[in-house]
N, C-alpha and C. Protein backbone atom coordinates (compact mmCIF):
# COMPACT_ATOMS: atom_id res chain seq x y z
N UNK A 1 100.57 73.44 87.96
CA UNK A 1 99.30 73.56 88.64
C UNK A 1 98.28 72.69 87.89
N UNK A 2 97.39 72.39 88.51
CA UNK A 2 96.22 71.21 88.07
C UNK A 2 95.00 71.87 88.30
N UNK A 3 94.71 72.61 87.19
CA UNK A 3 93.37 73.26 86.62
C UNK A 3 91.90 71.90 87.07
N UNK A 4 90.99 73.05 87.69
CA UNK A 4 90.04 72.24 87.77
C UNK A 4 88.73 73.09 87.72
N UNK A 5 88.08 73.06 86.55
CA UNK A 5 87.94 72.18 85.63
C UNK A 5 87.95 72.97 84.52
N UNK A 6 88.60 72.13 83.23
CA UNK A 6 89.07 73.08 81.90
C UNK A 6 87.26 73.11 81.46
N UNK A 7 86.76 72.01 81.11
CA UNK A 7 85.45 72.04 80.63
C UNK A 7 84.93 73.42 80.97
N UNK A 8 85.13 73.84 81.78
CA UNK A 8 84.32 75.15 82.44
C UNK A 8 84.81 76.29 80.87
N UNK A 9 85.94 76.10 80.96
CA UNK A 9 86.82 77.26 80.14
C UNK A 9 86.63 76.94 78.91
N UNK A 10 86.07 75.49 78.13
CA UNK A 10 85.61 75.55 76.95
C UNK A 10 84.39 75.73 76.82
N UNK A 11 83.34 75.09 77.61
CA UNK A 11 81.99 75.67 78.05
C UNK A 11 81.81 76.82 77.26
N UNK A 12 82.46 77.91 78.07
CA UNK A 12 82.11 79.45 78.47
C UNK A 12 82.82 80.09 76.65
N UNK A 13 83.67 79.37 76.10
CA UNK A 13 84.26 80.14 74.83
C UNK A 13 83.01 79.71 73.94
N UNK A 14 82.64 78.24 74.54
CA UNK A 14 81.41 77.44 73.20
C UNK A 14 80.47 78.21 73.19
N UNK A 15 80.21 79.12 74.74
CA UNK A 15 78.81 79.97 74.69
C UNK A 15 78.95 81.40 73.91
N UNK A 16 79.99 81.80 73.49
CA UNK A 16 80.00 82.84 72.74
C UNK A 16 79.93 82.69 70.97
N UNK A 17 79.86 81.11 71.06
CA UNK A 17 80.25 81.22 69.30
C UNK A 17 79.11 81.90 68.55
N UNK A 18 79.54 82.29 67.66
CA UNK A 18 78.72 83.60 66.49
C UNK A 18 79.27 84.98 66.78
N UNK A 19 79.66 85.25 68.45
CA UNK A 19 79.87 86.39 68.41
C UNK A 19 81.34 86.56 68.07
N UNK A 20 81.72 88.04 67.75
CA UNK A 20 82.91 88.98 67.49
C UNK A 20 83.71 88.21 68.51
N UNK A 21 83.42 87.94 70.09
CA UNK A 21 84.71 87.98 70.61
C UNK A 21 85.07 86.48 71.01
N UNK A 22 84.16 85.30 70.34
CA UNK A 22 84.83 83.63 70.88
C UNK A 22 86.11 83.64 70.30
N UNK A 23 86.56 83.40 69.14
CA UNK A 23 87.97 83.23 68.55
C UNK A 23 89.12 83.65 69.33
N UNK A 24 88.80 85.50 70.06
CA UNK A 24 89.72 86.17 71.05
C UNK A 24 89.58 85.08 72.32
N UNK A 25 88.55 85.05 73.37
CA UNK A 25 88.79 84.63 74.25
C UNK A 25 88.97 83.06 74.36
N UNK A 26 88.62 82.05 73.01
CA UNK A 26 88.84 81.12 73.25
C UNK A 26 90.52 80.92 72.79
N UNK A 27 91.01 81.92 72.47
CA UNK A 27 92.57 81.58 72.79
C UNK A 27 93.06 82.17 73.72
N UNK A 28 92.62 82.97 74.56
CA UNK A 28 93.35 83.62 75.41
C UNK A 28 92.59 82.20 76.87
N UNK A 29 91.40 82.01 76.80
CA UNK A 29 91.51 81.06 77.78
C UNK A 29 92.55 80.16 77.68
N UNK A 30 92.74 79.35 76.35
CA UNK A 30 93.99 78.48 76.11
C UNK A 30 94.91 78.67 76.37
N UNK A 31 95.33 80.08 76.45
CA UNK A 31 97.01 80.53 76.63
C UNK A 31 97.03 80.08 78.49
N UNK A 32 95.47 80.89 78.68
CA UNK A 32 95.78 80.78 80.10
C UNK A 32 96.05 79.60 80.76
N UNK A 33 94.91 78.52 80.26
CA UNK A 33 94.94 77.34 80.90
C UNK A 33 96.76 76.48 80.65
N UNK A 34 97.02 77.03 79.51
CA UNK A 34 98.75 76.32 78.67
C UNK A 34 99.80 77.18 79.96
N UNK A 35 99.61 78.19 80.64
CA UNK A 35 100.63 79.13 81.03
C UNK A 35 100.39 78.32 82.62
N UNK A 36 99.50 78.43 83.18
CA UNK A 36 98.99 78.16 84.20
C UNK A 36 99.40 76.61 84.82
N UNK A 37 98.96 75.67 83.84
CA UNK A 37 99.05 74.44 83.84
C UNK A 37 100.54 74.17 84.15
N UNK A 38 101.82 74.74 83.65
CA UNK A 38 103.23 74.59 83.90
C UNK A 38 103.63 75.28 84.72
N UNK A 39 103.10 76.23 85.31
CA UNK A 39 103.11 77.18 86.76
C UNK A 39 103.53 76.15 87.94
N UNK A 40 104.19 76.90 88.65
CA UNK A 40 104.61 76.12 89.53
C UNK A 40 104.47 77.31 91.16
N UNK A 41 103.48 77.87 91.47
CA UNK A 41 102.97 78.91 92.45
C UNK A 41 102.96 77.93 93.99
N UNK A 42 103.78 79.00 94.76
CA UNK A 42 103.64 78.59 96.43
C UNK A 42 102.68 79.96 97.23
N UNK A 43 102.23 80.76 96.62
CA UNK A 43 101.68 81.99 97.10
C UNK A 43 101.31 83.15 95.94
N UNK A 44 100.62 83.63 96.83
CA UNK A 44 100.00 84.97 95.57
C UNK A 44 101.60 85.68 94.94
N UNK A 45 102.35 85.65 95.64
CA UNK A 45 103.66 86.55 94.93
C UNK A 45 103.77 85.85 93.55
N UNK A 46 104.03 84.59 93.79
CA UNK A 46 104.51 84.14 92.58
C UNK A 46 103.05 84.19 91.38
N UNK A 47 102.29 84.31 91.75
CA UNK A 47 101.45 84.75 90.51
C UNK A 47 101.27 86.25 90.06
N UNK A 48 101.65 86.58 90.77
CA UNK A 48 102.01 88.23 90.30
C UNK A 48 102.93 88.25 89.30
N UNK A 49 104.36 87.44 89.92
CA UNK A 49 105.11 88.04 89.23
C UNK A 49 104.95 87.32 87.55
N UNK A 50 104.31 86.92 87.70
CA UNK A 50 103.69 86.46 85.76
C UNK A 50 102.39 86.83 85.63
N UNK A 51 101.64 87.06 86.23
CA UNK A 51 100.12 88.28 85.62
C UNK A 51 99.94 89.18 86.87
N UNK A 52 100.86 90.75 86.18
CA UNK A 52 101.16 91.74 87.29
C UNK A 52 99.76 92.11 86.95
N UNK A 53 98.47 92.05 86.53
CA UNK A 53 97.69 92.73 86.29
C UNK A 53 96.21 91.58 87.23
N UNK A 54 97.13 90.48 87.86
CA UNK A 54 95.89 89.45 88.81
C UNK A 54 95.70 90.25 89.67
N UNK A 55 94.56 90.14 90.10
CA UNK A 55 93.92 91.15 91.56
C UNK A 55 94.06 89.65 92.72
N UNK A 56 94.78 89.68 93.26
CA UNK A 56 94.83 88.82 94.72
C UNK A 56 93.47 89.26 95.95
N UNK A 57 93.15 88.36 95.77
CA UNK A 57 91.57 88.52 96.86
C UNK A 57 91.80 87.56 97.88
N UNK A 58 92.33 87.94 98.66
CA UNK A 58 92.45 87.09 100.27
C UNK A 58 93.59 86.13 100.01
N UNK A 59 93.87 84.89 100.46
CA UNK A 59 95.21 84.20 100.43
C UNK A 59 94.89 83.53 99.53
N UNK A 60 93.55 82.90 99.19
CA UNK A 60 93.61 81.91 97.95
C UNK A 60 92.58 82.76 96.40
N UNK A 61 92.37 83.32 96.82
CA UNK A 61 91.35 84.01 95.66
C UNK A 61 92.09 85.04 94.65
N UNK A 62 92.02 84.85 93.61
CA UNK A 62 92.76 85.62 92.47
C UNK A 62 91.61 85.72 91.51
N UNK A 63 91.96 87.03 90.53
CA UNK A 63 90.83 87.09 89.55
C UNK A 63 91.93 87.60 88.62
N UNK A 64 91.71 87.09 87.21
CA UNK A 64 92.30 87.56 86.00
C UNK A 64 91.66 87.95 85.16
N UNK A 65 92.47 88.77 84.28
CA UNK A 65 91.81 89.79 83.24
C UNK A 65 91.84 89.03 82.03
N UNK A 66 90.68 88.70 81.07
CA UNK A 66 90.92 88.00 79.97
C UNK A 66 90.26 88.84 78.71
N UNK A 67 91.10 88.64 77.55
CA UNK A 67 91.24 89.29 76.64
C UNK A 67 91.10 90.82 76.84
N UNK A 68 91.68 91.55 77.40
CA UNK A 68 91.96 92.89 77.79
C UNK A 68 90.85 93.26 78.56
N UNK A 69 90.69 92.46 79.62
CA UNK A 69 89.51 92.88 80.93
C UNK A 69 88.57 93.00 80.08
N UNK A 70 88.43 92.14 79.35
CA UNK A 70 86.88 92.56 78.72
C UNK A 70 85.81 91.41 79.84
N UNK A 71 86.62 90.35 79.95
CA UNK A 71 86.20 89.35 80.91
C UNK A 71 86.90 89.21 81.93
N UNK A 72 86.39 88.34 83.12
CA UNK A 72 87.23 88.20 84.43
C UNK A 72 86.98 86.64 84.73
N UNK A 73 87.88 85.62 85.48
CA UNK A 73 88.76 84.62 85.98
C UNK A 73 88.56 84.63 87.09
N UNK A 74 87.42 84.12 87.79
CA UNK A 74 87.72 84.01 89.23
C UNK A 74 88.50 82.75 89.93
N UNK A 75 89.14 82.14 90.16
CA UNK A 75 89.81 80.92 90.62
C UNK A 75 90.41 80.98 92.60
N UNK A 76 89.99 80.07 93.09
CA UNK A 76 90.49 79.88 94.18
C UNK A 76 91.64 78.77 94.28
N UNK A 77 92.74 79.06 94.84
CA UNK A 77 94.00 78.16 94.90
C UNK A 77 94.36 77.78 95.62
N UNK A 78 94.81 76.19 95.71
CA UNK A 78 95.82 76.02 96.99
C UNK A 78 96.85 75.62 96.48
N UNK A 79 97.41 76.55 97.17
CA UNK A 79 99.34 76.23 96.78
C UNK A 79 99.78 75.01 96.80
N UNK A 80 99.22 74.69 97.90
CA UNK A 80 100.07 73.29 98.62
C UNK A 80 99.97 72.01 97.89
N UNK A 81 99.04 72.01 97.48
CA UNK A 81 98.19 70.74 96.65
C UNK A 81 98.28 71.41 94.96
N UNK A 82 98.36 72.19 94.84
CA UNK A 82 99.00 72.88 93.64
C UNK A 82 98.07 72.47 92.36
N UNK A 83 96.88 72.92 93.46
CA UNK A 83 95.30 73.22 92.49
C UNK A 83 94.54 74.37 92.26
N UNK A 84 94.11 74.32 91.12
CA UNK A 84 93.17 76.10 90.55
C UNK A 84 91.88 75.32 90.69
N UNK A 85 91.11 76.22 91.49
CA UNK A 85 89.63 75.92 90.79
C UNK A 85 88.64 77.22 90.49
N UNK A 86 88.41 77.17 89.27
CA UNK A 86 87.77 77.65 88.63
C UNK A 86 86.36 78.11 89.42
N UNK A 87 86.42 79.56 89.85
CA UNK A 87 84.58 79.53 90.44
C UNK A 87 84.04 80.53 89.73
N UNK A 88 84.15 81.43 88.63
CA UNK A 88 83.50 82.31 88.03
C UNK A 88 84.21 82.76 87.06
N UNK A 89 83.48 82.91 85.99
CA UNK A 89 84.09 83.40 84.47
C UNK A 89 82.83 84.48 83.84
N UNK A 90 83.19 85.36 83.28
CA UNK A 90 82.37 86.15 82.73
C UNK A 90 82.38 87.40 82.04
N UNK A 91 81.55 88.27 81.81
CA UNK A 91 81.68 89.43 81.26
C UNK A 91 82.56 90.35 82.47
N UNK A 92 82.83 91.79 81.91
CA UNK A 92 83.16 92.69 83.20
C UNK A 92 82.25 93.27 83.83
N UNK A 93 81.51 93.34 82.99
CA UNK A 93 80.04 94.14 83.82
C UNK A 93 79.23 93.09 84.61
N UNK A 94 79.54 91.98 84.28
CA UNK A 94 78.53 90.75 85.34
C UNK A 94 79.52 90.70 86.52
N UNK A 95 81.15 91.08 86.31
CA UNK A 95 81.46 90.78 87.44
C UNK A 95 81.40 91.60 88.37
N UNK A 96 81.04 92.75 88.06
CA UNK A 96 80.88 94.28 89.18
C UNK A 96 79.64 93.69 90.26
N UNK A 97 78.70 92.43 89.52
CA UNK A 97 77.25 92.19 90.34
C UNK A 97 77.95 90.97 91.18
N UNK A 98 78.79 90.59 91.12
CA UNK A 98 78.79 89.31 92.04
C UNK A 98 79.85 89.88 93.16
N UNK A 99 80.02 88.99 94.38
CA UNK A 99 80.65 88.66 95.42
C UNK A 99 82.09 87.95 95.36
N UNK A 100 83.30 88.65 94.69
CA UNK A 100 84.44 87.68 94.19
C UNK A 100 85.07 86.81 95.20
N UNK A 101 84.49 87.75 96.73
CA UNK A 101 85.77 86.13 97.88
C UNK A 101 84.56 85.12 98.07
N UNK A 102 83.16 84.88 98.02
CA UNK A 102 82.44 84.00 98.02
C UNK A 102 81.86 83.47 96.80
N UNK A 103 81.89 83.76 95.37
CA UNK A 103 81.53 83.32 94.77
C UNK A 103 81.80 82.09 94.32
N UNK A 104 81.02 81.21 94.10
CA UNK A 104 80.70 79.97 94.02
C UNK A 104 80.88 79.67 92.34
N UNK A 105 80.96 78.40 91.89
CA UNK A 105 80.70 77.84 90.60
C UNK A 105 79.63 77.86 90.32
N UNK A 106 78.54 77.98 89.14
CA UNK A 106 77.05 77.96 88.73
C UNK A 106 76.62 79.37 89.32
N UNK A 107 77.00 80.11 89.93
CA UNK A 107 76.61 81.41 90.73
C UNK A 107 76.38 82.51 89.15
């Protein structure tokens, strides 16, 4: 799969540095973006069956749990073209306030 865009995912670890949890999530984004990137997904099944814990939101919308749901992964996918794009990253409590099948990037 062809992540778009990683910048987003170093961005968002650069904005935590000082605190307790950059070191955690800036490797667990890495794992994700390293796991993801060699993925080879035709549908939500096949991303299940390697993060049984993704919430599938409509045919292309998935959200993942990062560093033990402390944060959430919003990404919209197309199989076919066998692209992620990145539309929301954040705390868990910011994500209870947003809209996960419309949320946008910069939102």
């Amino acid at each position: 799969m062809r992540i778009i865009a990683r910048k987003t995912l170093r961005d968002f670890a650069d904005s935590l540095q000082g605190s307790k949890d950059h070191k955690a999530v800036k490797a667990a984004l890495d794992a994700w973006f390293h796991e993801v990137q060699r993925a080879d997904w035709n549908g939500p099944a096949d991303v299940v069956r390697h993060y049984a814990n993704a919430s599938i939101v409509g045919s292309d919308r998935i959200v993942f749990n990062i560093k033990g749901n402390s944060y959430r992964l919003v990404v919209d996918t197309d199989y076919w073209r066998q692209i992620v794009f990145i539309k929301w990253l954040g705390k868990n409590a910011a994500y209870d306030k947003i809209d996960v099948k419309t949320v946008k990037y910069g939102d």
